[in-house]
PDB file of N, CA and C in Angstrom:
ATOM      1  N   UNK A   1     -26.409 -13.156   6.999  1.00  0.00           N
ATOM      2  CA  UNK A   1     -25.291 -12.319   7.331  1.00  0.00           C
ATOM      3  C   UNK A   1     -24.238 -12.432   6.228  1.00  0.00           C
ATOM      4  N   UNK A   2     -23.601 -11.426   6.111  1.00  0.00           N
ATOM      5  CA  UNK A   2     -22.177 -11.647   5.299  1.00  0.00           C
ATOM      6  C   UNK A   2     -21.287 -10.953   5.759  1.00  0.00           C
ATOM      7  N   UNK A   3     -19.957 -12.013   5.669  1.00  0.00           N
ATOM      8  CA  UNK A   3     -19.000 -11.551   6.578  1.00  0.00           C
ATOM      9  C   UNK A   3     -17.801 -11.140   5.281  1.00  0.00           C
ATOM     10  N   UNK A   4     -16.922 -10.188   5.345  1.00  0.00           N
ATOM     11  CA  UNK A   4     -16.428  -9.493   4.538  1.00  0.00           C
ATOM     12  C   UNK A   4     -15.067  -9.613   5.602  1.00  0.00           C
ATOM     13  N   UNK A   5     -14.056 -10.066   4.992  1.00  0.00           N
ATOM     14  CA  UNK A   5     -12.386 -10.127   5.129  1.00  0.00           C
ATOM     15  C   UNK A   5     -11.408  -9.606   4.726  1.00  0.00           C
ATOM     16  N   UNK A   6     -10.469  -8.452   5.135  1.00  0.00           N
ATOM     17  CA  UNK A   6      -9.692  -7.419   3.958  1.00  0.00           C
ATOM     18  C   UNK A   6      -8.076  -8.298   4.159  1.00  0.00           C
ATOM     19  N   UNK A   7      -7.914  -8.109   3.202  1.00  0.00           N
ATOM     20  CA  UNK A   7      -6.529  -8.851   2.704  1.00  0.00           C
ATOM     21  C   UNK A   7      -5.463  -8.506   4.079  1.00  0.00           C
ATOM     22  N   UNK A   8      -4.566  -9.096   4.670  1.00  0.00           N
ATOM     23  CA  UNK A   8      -3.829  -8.174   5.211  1.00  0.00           C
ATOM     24  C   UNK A   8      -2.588  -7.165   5.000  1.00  0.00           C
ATOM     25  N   UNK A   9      -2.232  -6.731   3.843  1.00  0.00           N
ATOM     26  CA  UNK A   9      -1.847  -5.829   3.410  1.00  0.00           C
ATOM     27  C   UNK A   9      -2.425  -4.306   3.657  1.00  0.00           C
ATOM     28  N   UNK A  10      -4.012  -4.956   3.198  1.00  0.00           N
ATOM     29  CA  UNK A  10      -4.579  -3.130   3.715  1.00  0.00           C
ATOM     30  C   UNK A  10      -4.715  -2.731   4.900  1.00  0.00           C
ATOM     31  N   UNK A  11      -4.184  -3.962   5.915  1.00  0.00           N
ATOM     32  CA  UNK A  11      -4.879  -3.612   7.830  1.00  0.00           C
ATOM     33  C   UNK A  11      -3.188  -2.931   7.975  1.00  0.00           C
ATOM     34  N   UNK A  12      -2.221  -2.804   7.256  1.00  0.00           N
ATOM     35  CA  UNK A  12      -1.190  -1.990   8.047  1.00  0.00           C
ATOM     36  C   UNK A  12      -0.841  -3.026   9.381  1.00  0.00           C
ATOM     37  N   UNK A  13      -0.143  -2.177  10.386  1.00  0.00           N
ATOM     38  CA  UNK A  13       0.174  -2.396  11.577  1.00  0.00           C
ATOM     39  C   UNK A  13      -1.021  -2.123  12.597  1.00  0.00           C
ATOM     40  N   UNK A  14      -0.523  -1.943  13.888  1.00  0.00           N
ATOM     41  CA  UNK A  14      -0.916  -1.985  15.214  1.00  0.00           C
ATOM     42  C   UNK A  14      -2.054  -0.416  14.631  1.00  0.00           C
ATOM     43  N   UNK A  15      -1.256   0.679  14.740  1.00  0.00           N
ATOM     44  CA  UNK A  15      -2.107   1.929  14.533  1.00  0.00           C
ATOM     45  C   UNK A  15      -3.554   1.920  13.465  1.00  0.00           C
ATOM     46  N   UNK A  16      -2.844   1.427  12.187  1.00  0.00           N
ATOM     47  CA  UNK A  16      -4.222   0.972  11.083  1.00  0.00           C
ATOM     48  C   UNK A  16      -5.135   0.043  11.570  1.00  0.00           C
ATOM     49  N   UNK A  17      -4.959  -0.545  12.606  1.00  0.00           N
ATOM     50  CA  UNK A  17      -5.934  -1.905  13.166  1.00  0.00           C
ATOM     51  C   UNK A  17      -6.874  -0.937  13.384  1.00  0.00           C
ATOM     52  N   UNK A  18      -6.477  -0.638  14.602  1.00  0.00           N
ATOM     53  CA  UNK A  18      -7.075   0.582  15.499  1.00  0.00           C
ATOM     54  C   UNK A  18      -8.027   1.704  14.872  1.00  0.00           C
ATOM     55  N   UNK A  19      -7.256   2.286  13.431  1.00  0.00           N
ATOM     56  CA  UNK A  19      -8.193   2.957  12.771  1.00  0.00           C
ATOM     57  C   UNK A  19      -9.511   2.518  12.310  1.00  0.00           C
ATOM     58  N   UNK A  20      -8.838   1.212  11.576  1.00  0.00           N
ATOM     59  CA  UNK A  20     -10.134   0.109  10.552  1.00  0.00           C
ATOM     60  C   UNK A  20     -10.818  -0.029  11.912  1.00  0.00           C
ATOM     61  N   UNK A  21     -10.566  -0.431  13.115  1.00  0.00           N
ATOM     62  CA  UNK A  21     -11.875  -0.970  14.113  1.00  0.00           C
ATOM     63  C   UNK A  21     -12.428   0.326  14.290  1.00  0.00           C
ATOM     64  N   UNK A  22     -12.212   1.481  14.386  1.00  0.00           N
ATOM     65  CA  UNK A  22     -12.733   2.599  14.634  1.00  0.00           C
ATOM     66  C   UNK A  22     -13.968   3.204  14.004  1.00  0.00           C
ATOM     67  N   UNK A  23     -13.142   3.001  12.398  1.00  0.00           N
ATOM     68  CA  UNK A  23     -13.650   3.985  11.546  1.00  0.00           C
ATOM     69  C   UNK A  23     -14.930   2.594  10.991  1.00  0.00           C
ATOM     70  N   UNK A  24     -15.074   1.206  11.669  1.00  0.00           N
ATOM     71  CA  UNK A  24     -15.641   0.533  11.334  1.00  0.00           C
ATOM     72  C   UNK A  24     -17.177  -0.067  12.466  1.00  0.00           C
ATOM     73  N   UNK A  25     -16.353   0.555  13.349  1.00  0.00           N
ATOM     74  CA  UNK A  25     -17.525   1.112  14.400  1.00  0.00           C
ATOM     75  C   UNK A  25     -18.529   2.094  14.055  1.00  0.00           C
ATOM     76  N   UNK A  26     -18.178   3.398  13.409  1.00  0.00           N
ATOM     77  CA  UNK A  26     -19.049   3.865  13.521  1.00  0.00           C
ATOM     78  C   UNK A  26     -20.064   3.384  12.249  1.00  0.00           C
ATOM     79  N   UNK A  27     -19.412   2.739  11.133  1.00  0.00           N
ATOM     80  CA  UNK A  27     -20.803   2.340  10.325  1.00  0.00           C
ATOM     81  C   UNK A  27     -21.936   1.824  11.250  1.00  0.00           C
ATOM     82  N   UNK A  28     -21.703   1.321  12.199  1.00  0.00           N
ATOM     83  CA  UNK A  28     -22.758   0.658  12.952  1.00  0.00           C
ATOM     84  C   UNK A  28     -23.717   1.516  13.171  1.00  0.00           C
ATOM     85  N   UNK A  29     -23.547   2.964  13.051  1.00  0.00           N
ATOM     86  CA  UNK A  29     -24.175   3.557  13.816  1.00  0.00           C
ATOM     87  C   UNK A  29     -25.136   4.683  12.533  1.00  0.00           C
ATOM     88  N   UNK A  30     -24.888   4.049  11.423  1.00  0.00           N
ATOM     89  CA  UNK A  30     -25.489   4.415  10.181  1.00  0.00           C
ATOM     90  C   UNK A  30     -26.579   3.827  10.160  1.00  0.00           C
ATOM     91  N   UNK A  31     -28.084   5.088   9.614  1.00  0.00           N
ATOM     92  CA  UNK A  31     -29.043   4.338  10.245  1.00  0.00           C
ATOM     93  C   UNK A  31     -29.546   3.410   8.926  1.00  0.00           C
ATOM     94  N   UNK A  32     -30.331   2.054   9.535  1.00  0.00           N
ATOM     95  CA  UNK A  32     -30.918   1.020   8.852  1.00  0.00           C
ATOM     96  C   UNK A  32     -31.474   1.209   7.559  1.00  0.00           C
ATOM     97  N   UNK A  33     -31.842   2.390   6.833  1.00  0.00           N
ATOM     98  CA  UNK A  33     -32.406   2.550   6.162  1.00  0.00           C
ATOM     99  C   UNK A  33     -31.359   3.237   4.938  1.00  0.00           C
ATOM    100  N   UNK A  34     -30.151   3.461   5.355  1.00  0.00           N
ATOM    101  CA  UNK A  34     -29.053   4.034   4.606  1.00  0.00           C
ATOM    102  C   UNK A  34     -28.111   2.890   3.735  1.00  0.00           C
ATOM    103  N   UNK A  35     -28.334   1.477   4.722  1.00  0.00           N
ATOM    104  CA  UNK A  35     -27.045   0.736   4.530  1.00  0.00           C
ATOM    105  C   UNK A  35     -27.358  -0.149   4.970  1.00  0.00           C
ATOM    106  N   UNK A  36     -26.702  -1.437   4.272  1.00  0.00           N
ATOM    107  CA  UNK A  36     -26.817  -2.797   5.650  1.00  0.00           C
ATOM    108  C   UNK A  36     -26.228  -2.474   6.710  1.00  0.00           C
ATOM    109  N   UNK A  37     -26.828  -3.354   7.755  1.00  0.00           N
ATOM    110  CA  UNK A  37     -26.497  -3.203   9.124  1.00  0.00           C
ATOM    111  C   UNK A  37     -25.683  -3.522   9.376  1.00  0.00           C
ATOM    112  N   UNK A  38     -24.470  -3.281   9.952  1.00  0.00           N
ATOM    113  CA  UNK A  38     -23.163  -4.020  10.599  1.00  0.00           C
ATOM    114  C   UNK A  38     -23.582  -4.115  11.610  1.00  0.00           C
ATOM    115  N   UNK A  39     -23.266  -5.724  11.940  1.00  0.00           N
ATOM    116  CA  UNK A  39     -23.272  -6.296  12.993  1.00  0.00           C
ATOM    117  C   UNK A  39     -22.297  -6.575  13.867  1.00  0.00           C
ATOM    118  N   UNK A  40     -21.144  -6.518  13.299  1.00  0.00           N
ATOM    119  CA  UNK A  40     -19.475  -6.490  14.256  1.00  0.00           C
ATOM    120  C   UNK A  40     -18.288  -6.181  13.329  1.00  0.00           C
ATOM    121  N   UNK A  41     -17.507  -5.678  13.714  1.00  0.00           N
ATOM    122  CA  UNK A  41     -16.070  -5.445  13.364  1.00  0.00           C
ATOM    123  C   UNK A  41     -14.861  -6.021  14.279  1.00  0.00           C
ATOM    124  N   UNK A  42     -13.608  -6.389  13.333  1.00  0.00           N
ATOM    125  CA  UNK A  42     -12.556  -7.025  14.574  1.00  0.00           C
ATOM    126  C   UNK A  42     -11.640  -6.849  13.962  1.00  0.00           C
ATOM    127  N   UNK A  43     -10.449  -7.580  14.502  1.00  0.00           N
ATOM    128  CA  UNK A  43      -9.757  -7.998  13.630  1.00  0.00           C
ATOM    129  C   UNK A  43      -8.552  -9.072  14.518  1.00  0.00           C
ATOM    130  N   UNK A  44      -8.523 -10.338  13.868  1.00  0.00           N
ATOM    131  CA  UNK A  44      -8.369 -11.415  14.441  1.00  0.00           C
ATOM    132  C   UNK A  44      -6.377 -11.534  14.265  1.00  0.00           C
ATOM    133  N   UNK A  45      -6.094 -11.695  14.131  1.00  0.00           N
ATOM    134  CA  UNK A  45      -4.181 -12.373  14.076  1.00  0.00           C
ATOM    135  C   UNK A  45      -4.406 -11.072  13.134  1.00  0.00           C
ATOM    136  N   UNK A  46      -3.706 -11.466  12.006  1.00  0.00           N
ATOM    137  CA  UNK A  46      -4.071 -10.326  10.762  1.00  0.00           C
ATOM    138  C   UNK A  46      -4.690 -10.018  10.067  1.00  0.00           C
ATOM    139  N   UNK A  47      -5.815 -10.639  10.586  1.00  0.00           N
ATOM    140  CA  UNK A  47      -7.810 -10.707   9.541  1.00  0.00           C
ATOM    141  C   UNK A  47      -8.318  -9.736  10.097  1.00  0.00           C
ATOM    142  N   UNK A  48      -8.384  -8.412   9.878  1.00  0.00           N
ATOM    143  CA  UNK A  48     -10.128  -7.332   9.853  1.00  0.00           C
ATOM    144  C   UNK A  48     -11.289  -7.955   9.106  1.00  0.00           C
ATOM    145  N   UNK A  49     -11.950  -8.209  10.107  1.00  0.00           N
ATOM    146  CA  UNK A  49     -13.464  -8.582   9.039  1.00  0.00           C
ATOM    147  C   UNK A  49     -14.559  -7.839   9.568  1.00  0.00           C
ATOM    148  N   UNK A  50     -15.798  -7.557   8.825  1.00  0.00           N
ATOM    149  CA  UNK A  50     -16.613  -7.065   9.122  1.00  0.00           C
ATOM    150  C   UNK A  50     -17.664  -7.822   8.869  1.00  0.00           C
ATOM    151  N   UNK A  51     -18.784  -8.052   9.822  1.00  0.00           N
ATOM    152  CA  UNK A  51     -19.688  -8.478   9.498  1.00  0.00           C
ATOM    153  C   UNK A  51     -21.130  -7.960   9.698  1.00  0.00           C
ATOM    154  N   UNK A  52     -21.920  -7.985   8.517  1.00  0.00           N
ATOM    155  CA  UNK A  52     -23.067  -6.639   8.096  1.00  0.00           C
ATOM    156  C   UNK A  52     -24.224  -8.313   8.127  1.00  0.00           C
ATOM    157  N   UNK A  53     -25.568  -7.297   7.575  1.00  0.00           N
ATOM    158  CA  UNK A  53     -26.192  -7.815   7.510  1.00  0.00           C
ATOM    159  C   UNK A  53     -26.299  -8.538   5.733  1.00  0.00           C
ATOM    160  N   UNK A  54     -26.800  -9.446   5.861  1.00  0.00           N
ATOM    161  CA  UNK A  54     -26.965  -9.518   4.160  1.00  0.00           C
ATOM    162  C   UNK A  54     -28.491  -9.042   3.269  1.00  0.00           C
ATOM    163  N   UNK A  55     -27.995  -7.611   2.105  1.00  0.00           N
ATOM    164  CA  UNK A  55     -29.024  -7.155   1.425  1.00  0.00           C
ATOM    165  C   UNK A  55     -28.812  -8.126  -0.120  1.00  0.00           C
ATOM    166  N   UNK A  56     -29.983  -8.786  -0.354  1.00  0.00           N
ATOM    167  CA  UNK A  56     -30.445  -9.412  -1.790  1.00  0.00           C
ATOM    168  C   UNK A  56     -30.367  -8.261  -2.273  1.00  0.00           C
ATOM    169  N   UNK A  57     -29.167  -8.222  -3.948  1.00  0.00           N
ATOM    170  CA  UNK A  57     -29.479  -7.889  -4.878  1.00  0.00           C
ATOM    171  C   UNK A  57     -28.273  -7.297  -5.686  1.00  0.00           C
ATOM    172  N   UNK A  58     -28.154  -6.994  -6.526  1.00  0.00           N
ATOM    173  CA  UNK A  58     -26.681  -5.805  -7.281  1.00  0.00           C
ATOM    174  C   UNK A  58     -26.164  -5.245  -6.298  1.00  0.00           C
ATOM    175  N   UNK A  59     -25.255  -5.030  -6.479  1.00  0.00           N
ATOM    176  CA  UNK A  59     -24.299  -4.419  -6.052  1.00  0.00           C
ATOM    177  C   UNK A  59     -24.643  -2.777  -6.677  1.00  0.00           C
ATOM    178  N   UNK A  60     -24.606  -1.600  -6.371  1.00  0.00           N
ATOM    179  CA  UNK A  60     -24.314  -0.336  -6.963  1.00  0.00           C
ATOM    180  C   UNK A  60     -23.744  -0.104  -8.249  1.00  0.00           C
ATOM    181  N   UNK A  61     -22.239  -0.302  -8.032  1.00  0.00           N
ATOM    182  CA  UNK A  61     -21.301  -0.682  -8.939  1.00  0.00           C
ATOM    183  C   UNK A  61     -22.226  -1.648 -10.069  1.00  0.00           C
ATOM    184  N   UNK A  62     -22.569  -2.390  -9.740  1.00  0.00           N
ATOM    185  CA  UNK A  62     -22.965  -3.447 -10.750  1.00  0.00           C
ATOM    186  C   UNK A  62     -24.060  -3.194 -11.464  1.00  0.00           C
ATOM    187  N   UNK A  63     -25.209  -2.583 -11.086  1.00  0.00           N
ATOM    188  CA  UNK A  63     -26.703  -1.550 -11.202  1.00  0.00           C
ATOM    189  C   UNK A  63     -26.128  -0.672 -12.136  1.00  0.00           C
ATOM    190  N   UNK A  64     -25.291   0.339 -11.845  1.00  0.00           N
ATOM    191  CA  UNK A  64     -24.671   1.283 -12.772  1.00  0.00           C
ATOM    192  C   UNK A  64     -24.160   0.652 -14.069  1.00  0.00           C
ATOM    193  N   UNK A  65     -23.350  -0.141 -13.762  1.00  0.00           N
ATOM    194  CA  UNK A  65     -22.400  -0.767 -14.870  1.00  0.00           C
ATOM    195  C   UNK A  65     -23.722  -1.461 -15.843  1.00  0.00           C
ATOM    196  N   UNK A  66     -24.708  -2.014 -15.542  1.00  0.00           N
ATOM    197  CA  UNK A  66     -25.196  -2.610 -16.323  1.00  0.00           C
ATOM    198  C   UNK A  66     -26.662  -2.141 -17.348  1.00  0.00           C
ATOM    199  N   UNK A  67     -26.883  -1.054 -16.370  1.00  0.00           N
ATOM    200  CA  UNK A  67     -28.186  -0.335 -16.345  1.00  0.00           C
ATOM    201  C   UNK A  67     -27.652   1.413 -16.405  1.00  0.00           C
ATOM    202  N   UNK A  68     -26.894   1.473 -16.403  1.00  0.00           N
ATOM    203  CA  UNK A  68     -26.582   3.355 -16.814  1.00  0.00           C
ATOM    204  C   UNK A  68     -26.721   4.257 -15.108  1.00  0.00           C
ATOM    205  N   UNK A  69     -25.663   5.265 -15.220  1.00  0.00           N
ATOM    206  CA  UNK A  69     -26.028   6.345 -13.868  1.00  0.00           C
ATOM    207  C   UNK A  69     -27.445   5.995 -13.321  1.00  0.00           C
ATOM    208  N   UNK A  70     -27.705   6.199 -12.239  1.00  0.00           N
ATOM    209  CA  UNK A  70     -28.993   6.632 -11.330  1.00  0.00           C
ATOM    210  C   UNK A  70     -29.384   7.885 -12.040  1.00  0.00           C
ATOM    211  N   UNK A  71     -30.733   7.897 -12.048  1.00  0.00           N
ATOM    212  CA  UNK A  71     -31.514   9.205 -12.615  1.00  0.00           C
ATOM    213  C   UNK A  71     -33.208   9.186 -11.670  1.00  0.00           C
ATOM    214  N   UNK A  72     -33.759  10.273 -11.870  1.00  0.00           N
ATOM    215  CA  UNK A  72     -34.685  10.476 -11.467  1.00  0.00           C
ATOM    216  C   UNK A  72     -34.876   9.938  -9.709  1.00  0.00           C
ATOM    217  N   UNK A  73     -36.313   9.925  -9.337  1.00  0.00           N
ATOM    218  CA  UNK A  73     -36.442   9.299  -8.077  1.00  0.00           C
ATOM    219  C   UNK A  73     -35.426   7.981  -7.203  1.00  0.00           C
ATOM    220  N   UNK A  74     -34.719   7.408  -8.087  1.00  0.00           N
ATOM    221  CA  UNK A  74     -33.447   6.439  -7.646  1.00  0.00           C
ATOM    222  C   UNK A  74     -32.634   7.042  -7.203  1.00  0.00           C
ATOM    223  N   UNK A  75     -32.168   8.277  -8.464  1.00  0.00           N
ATOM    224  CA  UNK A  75     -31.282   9.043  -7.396  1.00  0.00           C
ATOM    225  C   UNK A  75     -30.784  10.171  -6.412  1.00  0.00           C
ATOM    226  N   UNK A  76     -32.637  10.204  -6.249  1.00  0.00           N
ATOM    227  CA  UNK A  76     -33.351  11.138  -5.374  1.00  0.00           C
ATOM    228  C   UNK A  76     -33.087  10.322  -4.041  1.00  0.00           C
ATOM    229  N   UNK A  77     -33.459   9.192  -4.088  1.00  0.00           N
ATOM    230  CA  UNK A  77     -33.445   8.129  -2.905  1.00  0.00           C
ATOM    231  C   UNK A  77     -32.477   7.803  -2.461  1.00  0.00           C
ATOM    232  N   UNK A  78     -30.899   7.584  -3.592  1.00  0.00           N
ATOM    233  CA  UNK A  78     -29.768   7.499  -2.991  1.00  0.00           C
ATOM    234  C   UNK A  78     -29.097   8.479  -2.623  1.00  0.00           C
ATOM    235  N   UNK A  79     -29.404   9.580  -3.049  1.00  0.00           N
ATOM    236  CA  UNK A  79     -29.012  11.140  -2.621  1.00  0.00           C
ATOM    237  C   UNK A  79     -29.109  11.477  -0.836  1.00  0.00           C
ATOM    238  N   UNK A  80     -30.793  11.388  -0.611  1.00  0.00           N
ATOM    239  CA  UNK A  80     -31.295  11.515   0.976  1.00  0.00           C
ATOM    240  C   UNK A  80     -30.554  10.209   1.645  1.00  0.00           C
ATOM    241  N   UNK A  81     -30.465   9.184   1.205  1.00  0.00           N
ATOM    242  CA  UNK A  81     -30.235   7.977   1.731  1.00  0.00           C
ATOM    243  C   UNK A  81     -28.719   8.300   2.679  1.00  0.00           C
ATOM    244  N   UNK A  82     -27.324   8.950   1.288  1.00  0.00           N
ATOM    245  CA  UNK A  82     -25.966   9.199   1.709  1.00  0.00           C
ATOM    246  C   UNK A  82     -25.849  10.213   2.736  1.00  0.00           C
ATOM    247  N   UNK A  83     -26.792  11.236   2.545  1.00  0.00           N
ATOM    248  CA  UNK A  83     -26.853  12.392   2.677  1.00  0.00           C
ATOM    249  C   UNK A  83     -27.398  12.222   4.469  1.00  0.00           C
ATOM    250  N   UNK A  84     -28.303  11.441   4.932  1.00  0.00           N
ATOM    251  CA  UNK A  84     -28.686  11.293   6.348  1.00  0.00           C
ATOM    252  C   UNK A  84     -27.816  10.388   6.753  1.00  0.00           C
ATOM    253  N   UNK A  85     -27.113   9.568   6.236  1.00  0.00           N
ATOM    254  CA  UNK A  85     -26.247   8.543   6.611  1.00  0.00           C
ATOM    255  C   UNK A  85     -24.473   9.702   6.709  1.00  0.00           C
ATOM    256  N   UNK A  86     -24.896  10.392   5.886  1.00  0.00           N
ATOM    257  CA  UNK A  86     -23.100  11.200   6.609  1.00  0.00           C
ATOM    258  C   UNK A  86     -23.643  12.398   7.549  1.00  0.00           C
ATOM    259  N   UNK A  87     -24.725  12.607   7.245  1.00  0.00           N
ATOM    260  CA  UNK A  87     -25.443  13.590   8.764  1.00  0.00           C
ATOM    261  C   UNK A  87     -25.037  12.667   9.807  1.00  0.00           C
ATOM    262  N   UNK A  88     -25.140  11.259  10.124  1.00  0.00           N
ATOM    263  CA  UNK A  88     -25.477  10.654  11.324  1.00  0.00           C
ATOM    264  C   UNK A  88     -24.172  10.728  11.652  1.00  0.00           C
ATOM    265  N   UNK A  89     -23.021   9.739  10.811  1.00  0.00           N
ATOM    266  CA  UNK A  89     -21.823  10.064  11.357  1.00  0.00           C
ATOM    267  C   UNK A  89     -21.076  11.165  11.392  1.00  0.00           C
ATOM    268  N   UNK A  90     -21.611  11.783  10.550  1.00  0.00           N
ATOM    269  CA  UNK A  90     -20.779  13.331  10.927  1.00  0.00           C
ATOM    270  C   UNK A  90     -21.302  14.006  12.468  1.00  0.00           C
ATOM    271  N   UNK A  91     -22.322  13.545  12.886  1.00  0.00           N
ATOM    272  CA  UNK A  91     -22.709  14.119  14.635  1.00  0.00           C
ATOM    273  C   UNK A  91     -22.033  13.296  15.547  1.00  0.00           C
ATOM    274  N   UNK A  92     -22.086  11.539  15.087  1.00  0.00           N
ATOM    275  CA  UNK A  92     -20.686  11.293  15.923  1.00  0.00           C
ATOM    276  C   UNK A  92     -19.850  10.960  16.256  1.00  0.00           C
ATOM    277  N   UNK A  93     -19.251  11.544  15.256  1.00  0.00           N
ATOM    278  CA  UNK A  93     -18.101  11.745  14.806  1.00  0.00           C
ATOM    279  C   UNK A  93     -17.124  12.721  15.851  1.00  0.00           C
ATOM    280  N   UNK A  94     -18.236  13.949  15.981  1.00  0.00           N
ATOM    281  CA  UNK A  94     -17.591  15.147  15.745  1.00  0.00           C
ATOM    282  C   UNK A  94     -17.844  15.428  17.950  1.00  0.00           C
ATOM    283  N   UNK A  95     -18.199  14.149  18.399  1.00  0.00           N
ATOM    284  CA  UNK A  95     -18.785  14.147  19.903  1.00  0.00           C
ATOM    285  C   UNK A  95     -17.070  13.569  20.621  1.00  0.00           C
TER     286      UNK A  95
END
């Protein structure tokens, strides 16, 4: 697992809590094959953390930076990958 902690500067107040748990819910609901899995969202005194599953390997950012843009079938794969993963939350989203 890896658990991920946002500074509290970016959680705002009472209303931004509310958003970040929201808008951090629905990753959950992004399917397995798009993204690591989140396994919970919160946010404790003034800690939002999220906790996903843990994927071995680069980072995106870091793949790019070191190895050049995505091309060919890679970024055929990350294309369908974003692309069914904002289909999913965009259905419910929009419920």
């Amino acid at each position: 697992m890896a658990i991920k902690v946002l500074h509290s500067p970016m959680i705002g107040g009472p209303a931004e809590r509310e958003h970040f748990v929201r808008e951090a819910a629905l990753a959950q609901r992004v399917p397995p094959f798009a993204t690591a899995r989140v396994v919970d969202v919160g946010v404790v005194d003034d800690l939002a953390y999220i906790v996903s599953e843990y994927v071995s390997g680069p980072s995106l950012e870091r793949l790019v930076r070191g190895e050049g843009p995505r091309g060919g079938d890679s970024l055929i794969r990350l294309a369908i990958g974003t692309a069914a993963a904002l289909i999913q939350l965009g259905g419910d989203h929009a419920r």
